[in-house]
Protein backbone atom coordinates (compact mmCIF):
# COMPACT_ATOMS: atom_id res chain seq x y z
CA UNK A 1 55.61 -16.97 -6.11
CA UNK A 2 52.93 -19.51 -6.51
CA UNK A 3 51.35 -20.50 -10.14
CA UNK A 4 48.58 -19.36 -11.52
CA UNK A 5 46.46 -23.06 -10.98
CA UNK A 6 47.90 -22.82 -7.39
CA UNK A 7 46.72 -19.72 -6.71
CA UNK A 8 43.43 -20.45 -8.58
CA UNK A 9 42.84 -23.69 -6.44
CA UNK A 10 43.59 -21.37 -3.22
CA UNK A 11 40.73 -18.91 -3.74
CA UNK A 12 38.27 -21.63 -4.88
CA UNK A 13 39.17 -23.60 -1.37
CA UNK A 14 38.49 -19.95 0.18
CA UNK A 15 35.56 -19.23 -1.31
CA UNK A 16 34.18 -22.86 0.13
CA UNK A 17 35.70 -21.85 3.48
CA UNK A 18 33.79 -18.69 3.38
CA UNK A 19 30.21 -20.27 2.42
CA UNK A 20 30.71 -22.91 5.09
CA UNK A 21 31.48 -20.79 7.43
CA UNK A 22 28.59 -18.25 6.43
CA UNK A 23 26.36 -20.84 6.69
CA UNK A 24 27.18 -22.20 9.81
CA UNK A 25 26.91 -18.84 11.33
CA UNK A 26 23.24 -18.78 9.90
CA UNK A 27 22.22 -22.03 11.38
CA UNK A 28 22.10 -19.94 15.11
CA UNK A 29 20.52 -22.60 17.93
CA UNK A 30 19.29 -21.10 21.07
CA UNK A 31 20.60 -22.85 24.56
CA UNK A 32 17.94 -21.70 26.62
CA UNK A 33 14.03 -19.77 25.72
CA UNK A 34 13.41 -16.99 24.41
CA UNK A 35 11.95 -14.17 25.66
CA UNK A 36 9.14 -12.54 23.05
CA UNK A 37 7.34 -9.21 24.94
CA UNK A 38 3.87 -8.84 23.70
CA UNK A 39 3.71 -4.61 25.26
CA UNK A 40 -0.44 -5.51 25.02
CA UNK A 41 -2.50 -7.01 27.11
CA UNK A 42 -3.59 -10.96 26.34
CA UNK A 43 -6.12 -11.67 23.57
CA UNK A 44 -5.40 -8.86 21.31
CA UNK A 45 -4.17 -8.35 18.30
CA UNK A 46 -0.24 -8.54 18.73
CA UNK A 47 -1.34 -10.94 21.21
CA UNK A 48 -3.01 -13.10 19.14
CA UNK A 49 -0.77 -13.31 15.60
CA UNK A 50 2.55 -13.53 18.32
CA UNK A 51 1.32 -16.75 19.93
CA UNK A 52 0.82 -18.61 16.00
CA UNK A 53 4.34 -17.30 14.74
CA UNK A 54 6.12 -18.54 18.18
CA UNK A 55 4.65 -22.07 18.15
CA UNK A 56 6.10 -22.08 14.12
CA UNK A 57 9.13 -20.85 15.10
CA UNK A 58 9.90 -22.90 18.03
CA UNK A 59 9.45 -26.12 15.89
CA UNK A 60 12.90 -24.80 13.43
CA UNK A 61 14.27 -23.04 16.59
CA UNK A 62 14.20 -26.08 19.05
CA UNK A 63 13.54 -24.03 21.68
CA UNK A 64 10.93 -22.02 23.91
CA UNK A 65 9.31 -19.05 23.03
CA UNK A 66 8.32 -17.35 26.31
CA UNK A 67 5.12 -15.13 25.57
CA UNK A 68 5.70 -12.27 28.22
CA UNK A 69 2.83 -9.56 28.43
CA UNK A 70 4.12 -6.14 29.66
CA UNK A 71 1.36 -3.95 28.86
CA UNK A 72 1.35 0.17 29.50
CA UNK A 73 2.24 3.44 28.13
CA UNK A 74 0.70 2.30 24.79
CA UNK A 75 2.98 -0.05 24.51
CA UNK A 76 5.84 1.63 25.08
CA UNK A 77 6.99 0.12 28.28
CA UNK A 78 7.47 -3.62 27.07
CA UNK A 79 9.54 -2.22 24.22
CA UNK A 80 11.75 -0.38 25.99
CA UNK A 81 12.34 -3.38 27.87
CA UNK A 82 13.04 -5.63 24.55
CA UNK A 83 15.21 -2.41 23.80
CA UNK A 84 17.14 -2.17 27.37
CA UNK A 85 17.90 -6.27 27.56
CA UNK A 86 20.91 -7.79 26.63
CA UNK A 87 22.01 -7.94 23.01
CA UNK A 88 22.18 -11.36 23.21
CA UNK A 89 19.37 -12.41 20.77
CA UNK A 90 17.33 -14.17 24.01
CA UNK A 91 14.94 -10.95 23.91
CA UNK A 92 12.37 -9.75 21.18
CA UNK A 93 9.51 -7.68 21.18
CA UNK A 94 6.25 -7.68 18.80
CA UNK A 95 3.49 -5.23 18.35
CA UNK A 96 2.40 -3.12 14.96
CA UNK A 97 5.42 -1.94 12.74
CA UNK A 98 3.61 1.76 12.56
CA UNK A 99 3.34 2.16 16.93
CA UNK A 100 7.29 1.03 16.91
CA UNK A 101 8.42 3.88 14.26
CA UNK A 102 5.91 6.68 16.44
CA UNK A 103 7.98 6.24 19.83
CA UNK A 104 10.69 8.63 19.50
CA UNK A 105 7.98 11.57 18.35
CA UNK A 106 6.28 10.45 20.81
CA UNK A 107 8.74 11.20 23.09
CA UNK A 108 8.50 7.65 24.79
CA UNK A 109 11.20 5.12 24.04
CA UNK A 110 14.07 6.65 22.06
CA UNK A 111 14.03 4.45 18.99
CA UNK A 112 13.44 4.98 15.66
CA UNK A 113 12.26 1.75 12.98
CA UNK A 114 15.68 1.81 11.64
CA UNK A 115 16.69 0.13 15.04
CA UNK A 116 15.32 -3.37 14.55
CA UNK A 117 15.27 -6.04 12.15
CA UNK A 118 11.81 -6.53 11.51
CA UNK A 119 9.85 -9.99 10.50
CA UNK A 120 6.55 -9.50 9.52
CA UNK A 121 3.57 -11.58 9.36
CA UNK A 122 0.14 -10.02 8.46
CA UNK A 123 -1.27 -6.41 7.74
CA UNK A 124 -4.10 -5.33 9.54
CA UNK A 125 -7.14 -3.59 8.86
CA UNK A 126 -9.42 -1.20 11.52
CA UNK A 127 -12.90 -1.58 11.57
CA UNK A 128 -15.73 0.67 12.76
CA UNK A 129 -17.29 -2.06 15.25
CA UNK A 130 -20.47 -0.43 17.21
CA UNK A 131 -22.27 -1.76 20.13
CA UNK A 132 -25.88 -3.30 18.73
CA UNK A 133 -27.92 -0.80 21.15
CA UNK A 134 -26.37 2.24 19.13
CA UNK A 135 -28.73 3.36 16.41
CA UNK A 136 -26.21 4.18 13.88
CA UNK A 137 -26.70 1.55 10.50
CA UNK A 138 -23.78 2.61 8.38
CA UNK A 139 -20.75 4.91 8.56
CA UNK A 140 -22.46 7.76 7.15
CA UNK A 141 -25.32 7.58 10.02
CA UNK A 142 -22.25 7.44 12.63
CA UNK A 143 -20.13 10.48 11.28
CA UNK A 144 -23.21 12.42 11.02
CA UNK A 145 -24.11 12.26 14.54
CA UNK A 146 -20.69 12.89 15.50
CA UNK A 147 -20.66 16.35 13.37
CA UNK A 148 -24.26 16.71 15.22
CA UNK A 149 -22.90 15.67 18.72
CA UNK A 150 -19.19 16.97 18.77
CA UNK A 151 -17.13 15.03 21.80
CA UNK A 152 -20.10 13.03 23.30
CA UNK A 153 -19.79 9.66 21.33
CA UNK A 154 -17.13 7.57 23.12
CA UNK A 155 -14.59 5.18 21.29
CA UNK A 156 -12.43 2.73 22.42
CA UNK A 157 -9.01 2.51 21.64
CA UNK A 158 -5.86 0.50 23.28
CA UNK A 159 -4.00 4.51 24.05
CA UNK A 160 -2.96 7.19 21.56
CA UNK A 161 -0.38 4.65 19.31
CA UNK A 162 -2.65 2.11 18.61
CA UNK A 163 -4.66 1.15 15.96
CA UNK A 164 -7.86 2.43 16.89
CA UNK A 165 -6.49 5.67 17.88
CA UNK A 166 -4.64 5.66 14.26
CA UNK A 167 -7.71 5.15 12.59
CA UNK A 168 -9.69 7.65 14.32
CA UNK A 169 -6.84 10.34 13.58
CA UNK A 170 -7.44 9.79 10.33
CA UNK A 171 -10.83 9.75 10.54
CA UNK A 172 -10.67 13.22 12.15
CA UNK A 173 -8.81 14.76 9.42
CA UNK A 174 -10.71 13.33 6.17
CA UNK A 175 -14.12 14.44 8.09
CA UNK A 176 -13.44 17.00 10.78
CA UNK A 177 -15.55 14.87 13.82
CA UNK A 178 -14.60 15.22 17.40
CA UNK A 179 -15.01 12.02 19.57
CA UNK A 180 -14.28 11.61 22.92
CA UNK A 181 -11.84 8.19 23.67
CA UNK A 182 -11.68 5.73 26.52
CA UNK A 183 -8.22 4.30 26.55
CA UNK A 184 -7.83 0.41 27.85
CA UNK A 185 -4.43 -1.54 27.67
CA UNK A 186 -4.87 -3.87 24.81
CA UNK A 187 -7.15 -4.23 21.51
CA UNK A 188 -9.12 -6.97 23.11
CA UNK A 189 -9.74 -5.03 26.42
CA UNK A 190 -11.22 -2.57 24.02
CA UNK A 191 -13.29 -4.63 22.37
CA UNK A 192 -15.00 -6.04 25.34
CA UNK A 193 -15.27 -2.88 26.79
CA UNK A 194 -17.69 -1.57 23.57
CA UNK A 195 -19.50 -5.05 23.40
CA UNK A 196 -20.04 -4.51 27.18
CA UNK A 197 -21.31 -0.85 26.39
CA UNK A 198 -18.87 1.28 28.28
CA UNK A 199 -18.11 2.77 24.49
CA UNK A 200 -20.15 3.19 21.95
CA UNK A 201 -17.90 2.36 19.31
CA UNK A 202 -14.15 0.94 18.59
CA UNK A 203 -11.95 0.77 15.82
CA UNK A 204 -9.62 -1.49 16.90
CA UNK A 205 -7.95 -4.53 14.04
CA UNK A 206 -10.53 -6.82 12.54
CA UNK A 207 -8.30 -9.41 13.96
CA UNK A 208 -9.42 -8.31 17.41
CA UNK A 209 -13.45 -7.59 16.55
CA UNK A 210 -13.52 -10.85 14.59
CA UNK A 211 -15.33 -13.01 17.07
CA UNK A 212 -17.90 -10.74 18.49
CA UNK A 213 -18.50 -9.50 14.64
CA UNK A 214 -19.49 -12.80 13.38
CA UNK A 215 -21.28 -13.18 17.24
CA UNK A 216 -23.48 -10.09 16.63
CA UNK A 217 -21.92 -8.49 19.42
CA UNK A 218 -20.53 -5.78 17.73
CA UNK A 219 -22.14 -4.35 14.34
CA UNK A 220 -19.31 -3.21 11.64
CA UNK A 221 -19.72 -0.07 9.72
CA UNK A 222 -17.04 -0.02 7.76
CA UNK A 223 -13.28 -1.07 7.17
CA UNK A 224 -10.80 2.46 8.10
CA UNK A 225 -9.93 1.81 4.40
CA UNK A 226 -10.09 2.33 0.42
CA UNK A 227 -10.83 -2.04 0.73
CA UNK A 228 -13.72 -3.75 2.09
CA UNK A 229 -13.02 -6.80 3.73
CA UNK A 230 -14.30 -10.38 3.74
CA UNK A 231 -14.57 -12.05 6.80
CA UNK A 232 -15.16 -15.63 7.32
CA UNK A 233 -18.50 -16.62 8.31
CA UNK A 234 -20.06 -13.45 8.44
CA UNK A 235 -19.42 -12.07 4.56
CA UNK A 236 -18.41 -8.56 3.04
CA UNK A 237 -17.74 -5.23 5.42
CA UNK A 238 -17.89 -2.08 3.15
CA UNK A 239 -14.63 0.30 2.79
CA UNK A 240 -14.92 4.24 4.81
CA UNK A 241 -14.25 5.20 1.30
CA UNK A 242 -17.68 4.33 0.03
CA UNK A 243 -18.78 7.12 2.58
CA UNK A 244 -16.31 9.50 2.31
CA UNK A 245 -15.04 9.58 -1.12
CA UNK A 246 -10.82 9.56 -1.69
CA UNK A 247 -10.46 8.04 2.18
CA UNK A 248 -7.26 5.92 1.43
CA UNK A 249 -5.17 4.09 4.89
CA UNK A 250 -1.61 2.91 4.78
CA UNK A 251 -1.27 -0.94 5.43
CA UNK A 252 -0.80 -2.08 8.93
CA UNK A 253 1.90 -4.51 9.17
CA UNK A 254 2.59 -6.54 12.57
CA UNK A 255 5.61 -8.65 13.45
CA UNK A 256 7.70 -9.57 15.22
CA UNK A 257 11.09 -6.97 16.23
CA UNK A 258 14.35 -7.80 17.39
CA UNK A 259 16.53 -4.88 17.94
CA UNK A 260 19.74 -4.26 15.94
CA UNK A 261 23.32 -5.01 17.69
CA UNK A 262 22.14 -8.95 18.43
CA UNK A 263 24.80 -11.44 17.04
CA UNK A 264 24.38 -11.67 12.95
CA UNK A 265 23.95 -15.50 13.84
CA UNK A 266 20.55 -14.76 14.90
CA UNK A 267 19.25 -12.73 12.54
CA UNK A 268 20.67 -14.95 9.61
CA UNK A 269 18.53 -17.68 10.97
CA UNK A 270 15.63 -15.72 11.53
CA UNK A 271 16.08 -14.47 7.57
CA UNK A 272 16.37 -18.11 6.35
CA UNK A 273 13.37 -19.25 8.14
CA UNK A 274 10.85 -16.43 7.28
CA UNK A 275 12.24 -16.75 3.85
CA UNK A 276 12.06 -20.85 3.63
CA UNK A 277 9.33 -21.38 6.11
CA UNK A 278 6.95 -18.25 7.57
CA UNK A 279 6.16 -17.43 3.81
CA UNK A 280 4.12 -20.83 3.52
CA UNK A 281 2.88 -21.45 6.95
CA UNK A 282 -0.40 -23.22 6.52
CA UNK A 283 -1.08 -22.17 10.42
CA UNK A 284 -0.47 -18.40 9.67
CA UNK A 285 -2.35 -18.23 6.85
CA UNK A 286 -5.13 -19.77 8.37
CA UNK A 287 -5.36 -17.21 11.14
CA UNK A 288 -5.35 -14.27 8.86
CA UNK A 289 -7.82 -16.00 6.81
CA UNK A 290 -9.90 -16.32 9.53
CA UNK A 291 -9.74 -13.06 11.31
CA UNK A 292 -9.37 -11.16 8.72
CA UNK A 293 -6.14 -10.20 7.88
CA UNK A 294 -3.47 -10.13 4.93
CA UNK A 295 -0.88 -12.68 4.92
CA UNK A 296 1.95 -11.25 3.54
CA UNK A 297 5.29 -12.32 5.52
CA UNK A 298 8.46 -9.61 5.09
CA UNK A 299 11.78 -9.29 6.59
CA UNK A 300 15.02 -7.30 5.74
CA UNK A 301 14.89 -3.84 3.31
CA UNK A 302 11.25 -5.14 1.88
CA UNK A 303 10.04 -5.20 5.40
CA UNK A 304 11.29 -1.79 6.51
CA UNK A 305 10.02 -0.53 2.76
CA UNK A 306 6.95 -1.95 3.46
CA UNK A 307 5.72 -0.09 6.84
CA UNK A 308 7.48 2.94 6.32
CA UNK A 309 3.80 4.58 4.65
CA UNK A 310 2.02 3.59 7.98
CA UNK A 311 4.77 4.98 10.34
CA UNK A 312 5.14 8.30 8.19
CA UNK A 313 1.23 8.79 8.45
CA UNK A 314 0.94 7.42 12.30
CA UNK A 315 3.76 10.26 13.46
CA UNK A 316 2.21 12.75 11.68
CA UNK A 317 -1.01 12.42 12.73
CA UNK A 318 0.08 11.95 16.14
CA UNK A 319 2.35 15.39 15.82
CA UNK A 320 -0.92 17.40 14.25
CA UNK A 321 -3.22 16.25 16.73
CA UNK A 322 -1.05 17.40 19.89
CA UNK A 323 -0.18 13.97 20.95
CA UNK A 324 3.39 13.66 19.61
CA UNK A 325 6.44 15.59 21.54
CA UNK A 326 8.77 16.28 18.40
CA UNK A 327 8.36 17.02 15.32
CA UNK A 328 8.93 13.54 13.30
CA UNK A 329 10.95 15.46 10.61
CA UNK A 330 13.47 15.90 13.33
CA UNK A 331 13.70 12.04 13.82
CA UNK A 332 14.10 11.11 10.40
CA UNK A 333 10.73 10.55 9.12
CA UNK A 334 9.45 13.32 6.68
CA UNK A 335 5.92 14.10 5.77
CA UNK A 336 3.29 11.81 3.55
């Protein structure tokens, strides 16, 4: 039998063993480039906040980040592909937290939130952005023509999960309007397409509207939320809430998803670098600054905590409106 100090001296050299090796297996280092599937078309608003996180995380990775656009099927078909590939950690996916957790009610890509580590970056906020040759001045102006003109005012959305298409759900069930949407296959497309008049109106992110905002090429209305919002170099946008009193919308989180069953080296390295190195990126936080978005980076339990609100109210106002195939109680995600 070994002594007590022997014994003692053992488990101490173990417990250095064990840290070493723990933190070797977190310092993962890619051999060839990664593949990260924006499911939206160029420019928009996945797009857009993808392209600034890859460029930070190839400088601690040492390696490419591939930007592949697979847009279609709102986004479902370039997840499914992230979901299909090898478990190999050399394939990732992006997009908004809330259209990832809606795909199984959907009916689309059989996945639930719970199947991805998630690494956020910035919440997003809709905006009502209307062409300048509409008439409507204000939100109120807007909603009361569309209770006046049921179905004939057109919005643009990027397809039934997306963010314009969320905020117009909700819309619909604090006020009752009926619109009629023209789907495109990315935010930006969307955009253009109002500026371009083809739609009257979008509510895509302010991330995406941004430019043609501040251009006067699109008029905002309102922020789809309780919050107004300040946007650099054009000034304050007023909340829905301010029209329709005790209009509240969860955040909107985007990031980037790997799924589960990848090698724990990867993810541990991913952890330590949002943790060490996303949460004070000076390049990240400039782009939300400037298009209007929250910079608030999350991975782990406080990432899934933090978009479970949006998912919950995406399903379920995908399921009420006819759009979603199952019932999103069935699929683990209960009601608001």
């Amino acid at each position: 039998m070994l002594a007590p100090k022997t014994l003692a001296r053992r488990a101490f050299v173990l417990t250095l063993l064990a840290t070493a090796a723990g933190s070797a297996m977190a310092q993962w280092k890619p051999t060839r480039p990664i593949n990260l599937i924006v499911p939206w078309a160029a420019g928009g608003s996945t797009d857009q906040v993808t392209r600034v996180v890859a460029a930070e995380l190839e400088k601690s990775l040492g390696q490419t980040i591939v930007i592949v656009n697979q847009p279609g099927a709102s986004g479902a078909i370039g997840t499914k592909s992230a979901l299909d590939a090898p478990k190999d950690g050399y394939t990732w996916t992006a997009g908004a937290a809330q259209d990832l957790g809606a795909y199984q009610a959907l009916g689309s890509v059989n996945t639930s939130i719970k199947d991805w580590h998630l690494y956020l970056n910035v919440a997003n906020i809709q905006v009502i952005g209307v062409n300048p040759s509409r008439p409507w001045k204000t939100a109120k102006e807007l909603l009361d023509d569309m209770k006046a003109r049921p179905g004939q005012i057109s919005v643009a959305t990027a397809g039934v999960t997306s963010a314009a298409h969320n905020a117009m759900d909700q819309i619909v069930k604090a006020t009752g309007v009926k619109y009629k949407e023209v789907s495109y296959d990315g935010g930006n497309p969307a955009v253009v397409a109002t500026v371009a008049g083809e739609a009257d109106l979008t509510t895509q992110l302010a991330v995406e509207q941004a430019d043609m905002i501040r251009g006067k090429r699109l008029r905002p209305l309102a922020t789809v939320s309780d919050k107004p919002l300040e946007l650099e170099g054009y000034g304050s946008i007023p909340p829905l809430s301010q029209t329709v009193p005790g209009f509240t919308a969860p955040a909107n989180y985007f990031g980037i998803f790997i799924p589960k069953g990848v090698p724990d080296e990867v993810t541990k390295t991913l952890d330590k670098i949002w943790a060490e190195q996303i949460v004070k990126s000076e390049a990240l936080k400039k782009y939300a600054n400037s298009r209007g978005a929250l910079f608030d980076p999350l991975y782990g339990d406080a990432a899934q905590k933090a978009v479970f609100p949006a998912v919950q109210s995406n399903a379920w106002n995908l399921f009420n409106s006819g759009k979603a195939k199952v019932s999103p109680d069935t699929v683990g995600i209960p009601k608001p």
